[in-house]
N, C-alpha and C. Protein backbone atom coordinates (compact mmCIF):
# COMPACT_ATOMS: atom_id res chain seq x y z
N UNK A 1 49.69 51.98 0.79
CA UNK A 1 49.73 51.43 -0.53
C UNK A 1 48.47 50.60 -0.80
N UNK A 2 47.77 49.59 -0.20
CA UNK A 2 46.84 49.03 -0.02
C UNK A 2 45.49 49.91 -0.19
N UNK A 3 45.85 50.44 1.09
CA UNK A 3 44.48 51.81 0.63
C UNK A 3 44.36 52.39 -0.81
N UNK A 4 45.51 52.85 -1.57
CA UNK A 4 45.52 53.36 -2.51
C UNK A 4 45.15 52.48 -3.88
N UNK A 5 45.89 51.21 -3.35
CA UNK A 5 45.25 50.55 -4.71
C UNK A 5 44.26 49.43 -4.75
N UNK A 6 43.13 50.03 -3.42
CA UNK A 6 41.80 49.35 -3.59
C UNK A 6 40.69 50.89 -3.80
N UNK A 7 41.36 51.77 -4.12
CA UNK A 7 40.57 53.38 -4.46
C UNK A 7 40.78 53.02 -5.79
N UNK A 8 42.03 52.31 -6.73
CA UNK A 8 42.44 51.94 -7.99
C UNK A 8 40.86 51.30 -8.37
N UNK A 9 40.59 50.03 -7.58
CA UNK A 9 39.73 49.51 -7.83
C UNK A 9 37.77 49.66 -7.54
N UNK A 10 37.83 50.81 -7.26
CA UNK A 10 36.85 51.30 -6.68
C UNK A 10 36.51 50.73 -4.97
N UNK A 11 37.13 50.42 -4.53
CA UNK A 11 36.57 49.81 -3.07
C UNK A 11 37.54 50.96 -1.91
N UNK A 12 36.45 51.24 -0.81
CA UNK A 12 36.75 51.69 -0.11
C UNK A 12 37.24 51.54 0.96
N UNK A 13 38.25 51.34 1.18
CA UNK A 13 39.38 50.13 2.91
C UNK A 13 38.94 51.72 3.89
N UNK A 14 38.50 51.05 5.19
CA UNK A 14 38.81 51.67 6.27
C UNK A 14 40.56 51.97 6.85
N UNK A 15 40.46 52.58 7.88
CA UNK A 15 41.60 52.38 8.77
C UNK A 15 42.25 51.11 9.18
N UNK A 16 43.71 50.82 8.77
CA UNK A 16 43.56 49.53 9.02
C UNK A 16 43.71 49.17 10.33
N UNK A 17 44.43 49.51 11.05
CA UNK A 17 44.36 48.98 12.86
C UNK A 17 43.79 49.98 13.36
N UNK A 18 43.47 50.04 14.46
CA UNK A 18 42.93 50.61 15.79
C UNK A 18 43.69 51.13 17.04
N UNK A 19 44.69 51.53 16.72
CA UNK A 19 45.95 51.71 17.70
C UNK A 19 46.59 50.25 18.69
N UNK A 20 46.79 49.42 18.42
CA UNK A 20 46.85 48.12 18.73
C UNK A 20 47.71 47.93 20.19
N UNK A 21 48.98 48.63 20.63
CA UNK A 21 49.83 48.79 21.29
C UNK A 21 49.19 49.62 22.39
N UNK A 22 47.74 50.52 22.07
CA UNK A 22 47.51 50.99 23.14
C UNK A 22 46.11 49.95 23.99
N UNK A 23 46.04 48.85 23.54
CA UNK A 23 45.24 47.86 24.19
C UNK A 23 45.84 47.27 25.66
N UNK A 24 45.19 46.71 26.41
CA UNK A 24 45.20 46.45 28.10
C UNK A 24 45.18 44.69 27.70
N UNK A 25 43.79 44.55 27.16
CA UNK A 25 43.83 42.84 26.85
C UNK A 25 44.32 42.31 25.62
N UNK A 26 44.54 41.15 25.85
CA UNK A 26 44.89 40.56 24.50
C UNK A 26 43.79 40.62 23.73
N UNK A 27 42.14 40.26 24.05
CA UNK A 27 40.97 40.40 23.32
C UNK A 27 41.17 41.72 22.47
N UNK A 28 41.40 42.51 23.39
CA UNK A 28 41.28 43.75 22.69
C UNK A 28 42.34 44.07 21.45
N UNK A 29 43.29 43.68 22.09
CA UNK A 29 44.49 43.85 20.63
C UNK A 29 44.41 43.14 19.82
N UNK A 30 43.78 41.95 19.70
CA UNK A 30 43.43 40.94 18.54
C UNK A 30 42.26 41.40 18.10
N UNK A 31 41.03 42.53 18.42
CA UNK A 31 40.24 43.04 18.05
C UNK A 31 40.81 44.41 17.29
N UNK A 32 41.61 44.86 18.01
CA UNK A 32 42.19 46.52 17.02
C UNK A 32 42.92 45.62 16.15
N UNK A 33 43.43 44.94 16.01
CA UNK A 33 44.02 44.35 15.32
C UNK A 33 43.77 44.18 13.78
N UNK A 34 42.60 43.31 14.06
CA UNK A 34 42.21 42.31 12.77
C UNK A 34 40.91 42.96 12.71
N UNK A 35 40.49 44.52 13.06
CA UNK A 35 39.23 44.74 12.48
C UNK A 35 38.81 44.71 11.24
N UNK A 36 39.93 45.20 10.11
CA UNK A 36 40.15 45.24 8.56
C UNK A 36 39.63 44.03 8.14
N UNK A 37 40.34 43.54 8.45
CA UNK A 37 40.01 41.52 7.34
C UNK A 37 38.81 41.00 7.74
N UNK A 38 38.31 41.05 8.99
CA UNK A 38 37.31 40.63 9.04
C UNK A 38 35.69 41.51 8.17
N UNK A 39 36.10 43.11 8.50
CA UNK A 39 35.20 44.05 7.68
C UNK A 39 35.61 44.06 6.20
N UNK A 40 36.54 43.50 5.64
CA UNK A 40 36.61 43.86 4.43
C UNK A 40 35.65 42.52 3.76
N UNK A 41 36.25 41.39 4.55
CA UNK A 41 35.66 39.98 3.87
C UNK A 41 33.91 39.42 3.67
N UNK A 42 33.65 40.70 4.74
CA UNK A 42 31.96 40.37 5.25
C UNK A 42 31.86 41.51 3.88
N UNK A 43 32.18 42.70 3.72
CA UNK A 43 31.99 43.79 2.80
C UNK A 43 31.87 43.23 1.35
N UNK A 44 33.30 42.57 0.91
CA UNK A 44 33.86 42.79 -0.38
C UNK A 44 33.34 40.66 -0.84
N UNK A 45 32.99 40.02 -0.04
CA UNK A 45 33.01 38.76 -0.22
C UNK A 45 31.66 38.11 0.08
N UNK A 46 31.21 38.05 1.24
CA UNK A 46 30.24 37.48 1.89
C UNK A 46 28.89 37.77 1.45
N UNK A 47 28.67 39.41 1.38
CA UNK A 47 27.29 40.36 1.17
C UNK A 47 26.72 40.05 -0.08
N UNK A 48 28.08 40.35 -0.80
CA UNK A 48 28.09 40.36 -2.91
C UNK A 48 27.56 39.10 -3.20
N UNK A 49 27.82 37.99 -2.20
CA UNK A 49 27.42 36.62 -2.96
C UNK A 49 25.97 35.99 -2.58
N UNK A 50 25.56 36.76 -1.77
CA UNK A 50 23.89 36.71 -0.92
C UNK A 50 24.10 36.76 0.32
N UNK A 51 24.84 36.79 0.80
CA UNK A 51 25.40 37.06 2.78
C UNK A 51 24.72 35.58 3.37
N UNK A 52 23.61 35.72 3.69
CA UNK A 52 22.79 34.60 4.41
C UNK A 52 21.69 33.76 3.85
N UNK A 53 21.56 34.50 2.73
CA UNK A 53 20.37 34.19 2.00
C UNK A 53 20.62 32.55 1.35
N UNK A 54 19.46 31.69 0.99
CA UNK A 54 19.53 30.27 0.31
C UNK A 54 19.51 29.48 0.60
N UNK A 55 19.82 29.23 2.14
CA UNK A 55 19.71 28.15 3.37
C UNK A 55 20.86 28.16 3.46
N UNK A 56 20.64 26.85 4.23
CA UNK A 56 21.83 26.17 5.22
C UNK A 56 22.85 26.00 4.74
N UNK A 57 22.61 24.81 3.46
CA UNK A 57 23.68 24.20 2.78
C UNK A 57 24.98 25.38 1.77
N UNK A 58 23.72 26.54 1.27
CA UNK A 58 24.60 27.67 0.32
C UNK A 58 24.97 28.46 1.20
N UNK A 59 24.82 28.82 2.43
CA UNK A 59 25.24 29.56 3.61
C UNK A 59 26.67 29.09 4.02
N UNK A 60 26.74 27.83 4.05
CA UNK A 60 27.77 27.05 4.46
C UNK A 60 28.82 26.94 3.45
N UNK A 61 28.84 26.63 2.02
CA UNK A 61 29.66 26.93 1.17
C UNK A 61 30.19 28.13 0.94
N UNK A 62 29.11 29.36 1.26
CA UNK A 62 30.12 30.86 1.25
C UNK A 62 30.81 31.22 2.62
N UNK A 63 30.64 30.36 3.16
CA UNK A 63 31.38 30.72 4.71
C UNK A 63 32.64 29.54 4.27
N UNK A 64 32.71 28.51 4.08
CA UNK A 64 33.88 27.90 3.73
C UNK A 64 35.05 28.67 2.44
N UNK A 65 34.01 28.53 1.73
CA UNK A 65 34.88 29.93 0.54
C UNK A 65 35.80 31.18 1.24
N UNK A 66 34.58 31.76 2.07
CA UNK A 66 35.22 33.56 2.42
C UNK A 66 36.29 32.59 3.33
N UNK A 67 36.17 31.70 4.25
CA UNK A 67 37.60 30.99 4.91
C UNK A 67 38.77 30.68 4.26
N UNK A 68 38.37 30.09 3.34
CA UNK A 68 39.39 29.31 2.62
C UNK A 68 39.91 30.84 1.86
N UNK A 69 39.58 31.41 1.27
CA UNK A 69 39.92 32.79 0.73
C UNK A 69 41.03 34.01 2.00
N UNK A 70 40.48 33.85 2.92
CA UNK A 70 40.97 34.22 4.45
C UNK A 70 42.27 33.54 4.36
N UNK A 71 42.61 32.77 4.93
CA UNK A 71 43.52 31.67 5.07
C UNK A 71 44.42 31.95 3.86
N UNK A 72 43.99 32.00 3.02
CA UNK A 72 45.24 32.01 1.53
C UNK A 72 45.90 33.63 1.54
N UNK A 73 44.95 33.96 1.81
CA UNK A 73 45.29 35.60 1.65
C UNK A 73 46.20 36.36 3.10
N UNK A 74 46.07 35.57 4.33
CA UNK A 74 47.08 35.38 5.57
C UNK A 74 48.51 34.44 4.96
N UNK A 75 48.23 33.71 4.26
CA UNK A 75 50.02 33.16 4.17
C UNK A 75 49.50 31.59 4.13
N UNK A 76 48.66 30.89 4.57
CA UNK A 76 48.57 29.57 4.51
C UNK A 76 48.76 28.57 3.52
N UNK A 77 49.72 27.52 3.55
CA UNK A 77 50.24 26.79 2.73
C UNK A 77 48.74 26.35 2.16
N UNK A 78 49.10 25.47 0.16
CA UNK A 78 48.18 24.80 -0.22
C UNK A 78 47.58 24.40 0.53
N UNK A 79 48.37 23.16 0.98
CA UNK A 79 47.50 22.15 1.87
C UNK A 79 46.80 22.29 2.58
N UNK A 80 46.34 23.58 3.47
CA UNK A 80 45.54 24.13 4.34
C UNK A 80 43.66 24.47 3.30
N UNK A 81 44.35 24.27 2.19
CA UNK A 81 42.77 24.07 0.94
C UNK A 81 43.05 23.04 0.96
N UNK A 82 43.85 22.11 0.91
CA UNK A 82 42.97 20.83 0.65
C UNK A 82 42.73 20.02 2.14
């Protein structure tokens, strides 16, 4: 469903896990895991807004943003923004 209604929106979602259950380490299953959110957020969030570009200080506000955006979009109460 997800897949389908980010094709709605023109964006293209990969596969979302990696076979997760067939992992040995925990590294690894928290890597098949969560490859999606982390590739979608660097893709659809991070790149679009200048990725690295502007220095330190505007580097640091889009990395708090794509977090704080992260976090809301996992389930995290308000208060976890403020």
């Amino acid at each position: 469903m997800a897949i389908g209604l980010a094709l709605m929106f023109g964006l293209r979602m990969p596969v979302n896990v990696d076979a997760p259950c067939r992992a040995t380490l925990i590294r690894d299953f928290w890597r098949r895991w969560h490859m999606t959110l982390s590739r979608v957020l660097r893709d659809n969030l991070c790149i679009p807004v200048g990725g690295n570009r502007g220095g330190a200080l505007l580097q640091a506000r889009k990395v708090v943003a794509t977090m704080l955006l992260a976090g809301l979009w996992r389930g995290a109460n308000w208060t976890f923004a403020v």
